[in-house]
N, C-alpha and C. Protein backbone atom coordinates (compact mmCIF):
# COMPACT_ATOMS: atom_id res chain seq x y z
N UNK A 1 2.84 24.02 8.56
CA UNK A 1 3.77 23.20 7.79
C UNK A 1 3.53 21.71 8.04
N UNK A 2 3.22 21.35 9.56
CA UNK A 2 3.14 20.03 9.62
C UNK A 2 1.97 19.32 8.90
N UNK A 3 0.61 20.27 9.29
CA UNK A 3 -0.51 20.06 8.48
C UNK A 3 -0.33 19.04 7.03
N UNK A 4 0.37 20.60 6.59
CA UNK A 4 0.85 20.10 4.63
C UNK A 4 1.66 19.01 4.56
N UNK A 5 2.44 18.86 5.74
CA UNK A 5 3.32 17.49 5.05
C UNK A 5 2.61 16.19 5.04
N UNK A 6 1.58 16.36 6.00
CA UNK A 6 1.17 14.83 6.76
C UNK A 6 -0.04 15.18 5.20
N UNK A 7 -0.57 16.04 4.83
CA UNK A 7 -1.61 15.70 3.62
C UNK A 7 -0.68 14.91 2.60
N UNK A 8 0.48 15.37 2.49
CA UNK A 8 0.71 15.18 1.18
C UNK A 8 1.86 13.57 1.20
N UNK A 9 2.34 13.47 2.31
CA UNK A 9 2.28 12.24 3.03
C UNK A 9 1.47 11.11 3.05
N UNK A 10 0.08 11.48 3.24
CA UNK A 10 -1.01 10.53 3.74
C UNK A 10 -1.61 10.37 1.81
N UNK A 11 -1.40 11.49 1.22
CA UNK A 11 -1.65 11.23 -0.72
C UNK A 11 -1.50 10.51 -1.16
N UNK A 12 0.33 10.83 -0.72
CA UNK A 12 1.35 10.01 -1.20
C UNK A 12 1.14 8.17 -1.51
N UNK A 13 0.77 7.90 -0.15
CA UNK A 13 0.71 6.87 0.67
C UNK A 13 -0.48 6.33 -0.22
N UNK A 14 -1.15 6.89 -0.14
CA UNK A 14 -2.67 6.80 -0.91
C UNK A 14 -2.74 6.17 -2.26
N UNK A 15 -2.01 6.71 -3.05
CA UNK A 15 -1.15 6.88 -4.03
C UNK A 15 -0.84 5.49 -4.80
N UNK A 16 0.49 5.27 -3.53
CA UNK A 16 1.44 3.74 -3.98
C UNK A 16 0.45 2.60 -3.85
N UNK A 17 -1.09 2.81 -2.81
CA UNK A 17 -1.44 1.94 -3.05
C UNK A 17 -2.23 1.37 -4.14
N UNK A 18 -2.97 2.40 -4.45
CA UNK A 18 -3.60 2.41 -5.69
C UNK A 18 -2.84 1.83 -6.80
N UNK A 19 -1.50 2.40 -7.02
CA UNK A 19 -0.57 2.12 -8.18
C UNK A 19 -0.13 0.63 -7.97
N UNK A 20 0.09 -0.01 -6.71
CA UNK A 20 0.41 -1.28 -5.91
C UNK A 20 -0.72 -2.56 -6.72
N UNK A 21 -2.23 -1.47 -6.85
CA UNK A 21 -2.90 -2.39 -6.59
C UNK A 21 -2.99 -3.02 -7.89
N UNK A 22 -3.08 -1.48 -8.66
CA UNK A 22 -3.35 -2.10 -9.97
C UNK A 22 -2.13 -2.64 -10.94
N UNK A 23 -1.03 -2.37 -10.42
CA UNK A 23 -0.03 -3.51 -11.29
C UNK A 23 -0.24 -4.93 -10.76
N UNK A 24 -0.42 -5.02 -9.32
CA UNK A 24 -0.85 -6.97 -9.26
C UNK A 24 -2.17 -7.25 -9.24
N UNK A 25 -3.11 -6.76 -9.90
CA UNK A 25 -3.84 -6.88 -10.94
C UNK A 25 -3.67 -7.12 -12.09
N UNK A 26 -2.83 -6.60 -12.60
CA UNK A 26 -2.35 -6.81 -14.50
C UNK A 26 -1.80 -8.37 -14.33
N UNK A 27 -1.05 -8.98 -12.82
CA UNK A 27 -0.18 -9.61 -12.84
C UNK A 27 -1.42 -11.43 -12.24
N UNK A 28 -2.80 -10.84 -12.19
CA UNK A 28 -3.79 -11.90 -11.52
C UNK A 28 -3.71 -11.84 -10.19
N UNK A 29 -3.35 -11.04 -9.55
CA UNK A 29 -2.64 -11.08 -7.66
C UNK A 29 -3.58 -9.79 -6.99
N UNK A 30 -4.93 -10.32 -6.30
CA UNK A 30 -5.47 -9.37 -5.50
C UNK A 30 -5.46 -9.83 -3.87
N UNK A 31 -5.18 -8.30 -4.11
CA UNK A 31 -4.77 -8.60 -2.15
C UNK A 31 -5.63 -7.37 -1.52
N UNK A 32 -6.22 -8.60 -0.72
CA UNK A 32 -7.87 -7.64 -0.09
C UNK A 32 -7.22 -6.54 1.07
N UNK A 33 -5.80 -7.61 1.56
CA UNK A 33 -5.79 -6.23 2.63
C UNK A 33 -4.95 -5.08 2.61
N UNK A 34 -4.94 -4.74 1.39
CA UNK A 34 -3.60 -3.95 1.03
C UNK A 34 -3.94 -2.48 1.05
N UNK A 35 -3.74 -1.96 2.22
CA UNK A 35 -4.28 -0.86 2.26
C UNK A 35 -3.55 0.32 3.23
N UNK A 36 -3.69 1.00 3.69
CA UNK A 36 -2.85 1.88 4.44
C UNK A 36 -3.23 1.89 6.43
N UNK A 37 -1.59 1.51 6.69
CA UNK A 37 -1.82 1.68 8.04
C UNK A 37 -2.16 2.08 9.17
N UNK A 38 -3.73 1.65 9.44
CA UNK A 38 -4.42 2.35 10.62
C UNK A 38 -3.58 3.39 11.77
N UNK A 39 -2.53 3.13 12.06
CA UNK A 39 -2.02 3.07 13.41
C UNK A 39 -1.18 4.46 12.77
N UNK A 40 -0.76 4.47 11.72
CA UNK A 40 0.04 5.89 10.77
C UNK A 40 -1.40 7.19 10.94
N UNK A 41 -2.38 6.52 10.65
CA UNK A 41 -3.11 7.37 9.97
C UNK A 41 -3.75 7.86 11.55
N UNK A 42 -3.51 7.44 12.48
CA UNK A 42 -4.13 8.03 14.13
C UNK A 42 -3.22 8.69 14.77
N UNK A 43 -2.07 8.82 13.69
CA UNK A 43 -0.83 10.20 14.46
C UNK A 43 -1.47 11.15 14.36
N UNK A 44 -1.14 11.84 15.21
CA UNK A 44 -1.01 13.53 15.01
C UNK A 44 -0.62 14.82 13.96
N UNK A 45 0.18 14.14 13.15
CA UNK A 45 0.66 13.88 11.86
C UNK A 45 0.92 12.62 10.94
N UNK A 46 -0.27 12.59 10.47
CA UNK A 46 -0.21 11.40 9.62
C UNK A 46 0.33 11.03 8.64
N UNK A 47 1.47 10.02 8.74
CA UNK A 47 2.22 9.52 7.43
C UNK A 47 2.52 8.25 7.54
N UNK A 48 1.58 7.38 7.01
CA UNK A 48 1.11 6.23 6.82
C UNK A 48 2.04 5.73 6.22
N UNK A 49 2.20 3.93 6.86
CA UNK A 49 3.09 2.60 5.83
C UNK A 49 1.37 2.20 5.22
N UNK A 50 2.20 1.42 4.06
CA UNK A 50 1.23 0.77 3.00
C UNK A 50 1.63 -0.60 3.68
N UNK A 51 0.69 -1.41 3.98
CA UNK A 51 0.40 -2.73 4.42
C UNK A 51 -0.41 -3.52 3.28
N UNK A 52 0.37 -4.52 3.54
CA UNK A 52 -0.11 -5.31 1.86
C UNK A 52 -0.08 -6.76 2.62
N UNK A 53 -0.44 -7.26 3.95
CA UNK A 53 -0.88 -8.03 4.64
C UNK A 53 -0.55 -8.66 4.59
N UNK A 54 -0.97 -10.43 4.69
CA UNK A 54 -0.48 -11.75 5.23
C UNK A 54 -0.96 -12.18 3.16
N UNK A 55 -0.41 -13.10 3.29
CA UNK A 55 -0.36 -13.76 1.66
C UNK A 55 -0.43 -15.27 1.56
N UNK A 56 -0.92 -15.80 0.42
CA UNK A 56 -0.99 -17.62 0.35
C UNK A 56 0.71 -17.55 -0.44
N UNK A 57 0.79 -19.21 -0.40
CA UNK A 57 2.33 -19.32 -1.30
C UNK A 57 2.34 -19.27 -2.47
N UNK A 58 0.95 -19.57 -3.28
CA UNK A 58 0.56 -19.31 -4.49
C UNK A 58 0.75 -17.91 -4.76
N UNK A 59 0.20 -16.77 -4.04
CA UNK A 59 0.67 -15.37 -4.38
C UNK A 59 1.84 -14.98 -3.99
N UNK A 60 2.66 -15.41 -2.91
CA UNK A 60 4.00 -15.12 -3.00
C UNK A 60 4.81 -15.61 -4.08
N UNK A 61 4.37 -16.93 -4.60
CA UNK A 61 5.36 -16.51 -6.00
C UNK A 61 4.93 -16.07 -6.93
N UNK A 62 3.78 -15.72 -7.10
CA UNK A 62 3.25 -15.05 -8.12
C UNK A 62 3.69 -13.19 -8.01
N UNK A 63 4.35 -12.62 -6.76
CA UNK A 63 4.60 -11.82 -6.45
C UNK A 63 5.93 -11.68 -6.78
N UNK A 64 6.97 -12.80 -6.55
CA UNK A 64 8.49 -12.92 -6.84
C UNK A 64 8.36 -12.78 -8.25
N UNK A 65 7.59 -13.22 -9.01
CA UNK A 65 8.04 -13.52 -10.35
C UNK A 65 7.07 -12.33 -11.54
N UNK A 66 6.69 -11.37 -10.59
CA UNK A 66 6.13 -10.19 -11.25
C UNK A 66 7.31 -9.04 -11.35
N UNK A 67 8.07 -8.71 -12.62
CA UNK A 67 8.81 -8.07 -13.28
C UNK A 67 8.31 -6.46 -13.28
N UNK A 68 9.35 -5.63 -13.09
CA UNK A 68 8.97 -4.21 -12.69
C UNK A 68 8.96 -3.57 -14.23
């Protein structure tokens, strides 16, 4: 059971970033380090945070002012 959760967990995870990446893309906003957390993914059961890293102020407001 734990196996399956941490796959579908670690998918998941997989997932939002992909979907993360390519809406601030549509929006001109690439972020090189946006990717999934090393330190999640070296559990024993892996279920990773999405880390979307350190940012300029130019992309933080370009981030505030991107509409869902």
């Amino acid at each position: 059971m734990e196996a399956r959760h941490s796959a579908l967990c670690a998918g998941e995870a997989e997932d939002a970033v992909k979907e993360l990446r390519a809406e601030l893309a549509k929006a001109g906003i690439i972020r090189l380090s946006l990717g999934l957390d090393p330190v999640g993914l070296a559990r024993k059961a892996p279920c990773p945070l999405v880390v979307s890293g350190r940012t300029s102020p130019d992309d933080a407001r370009r981030l505030a002012a991107v509409p869902r």
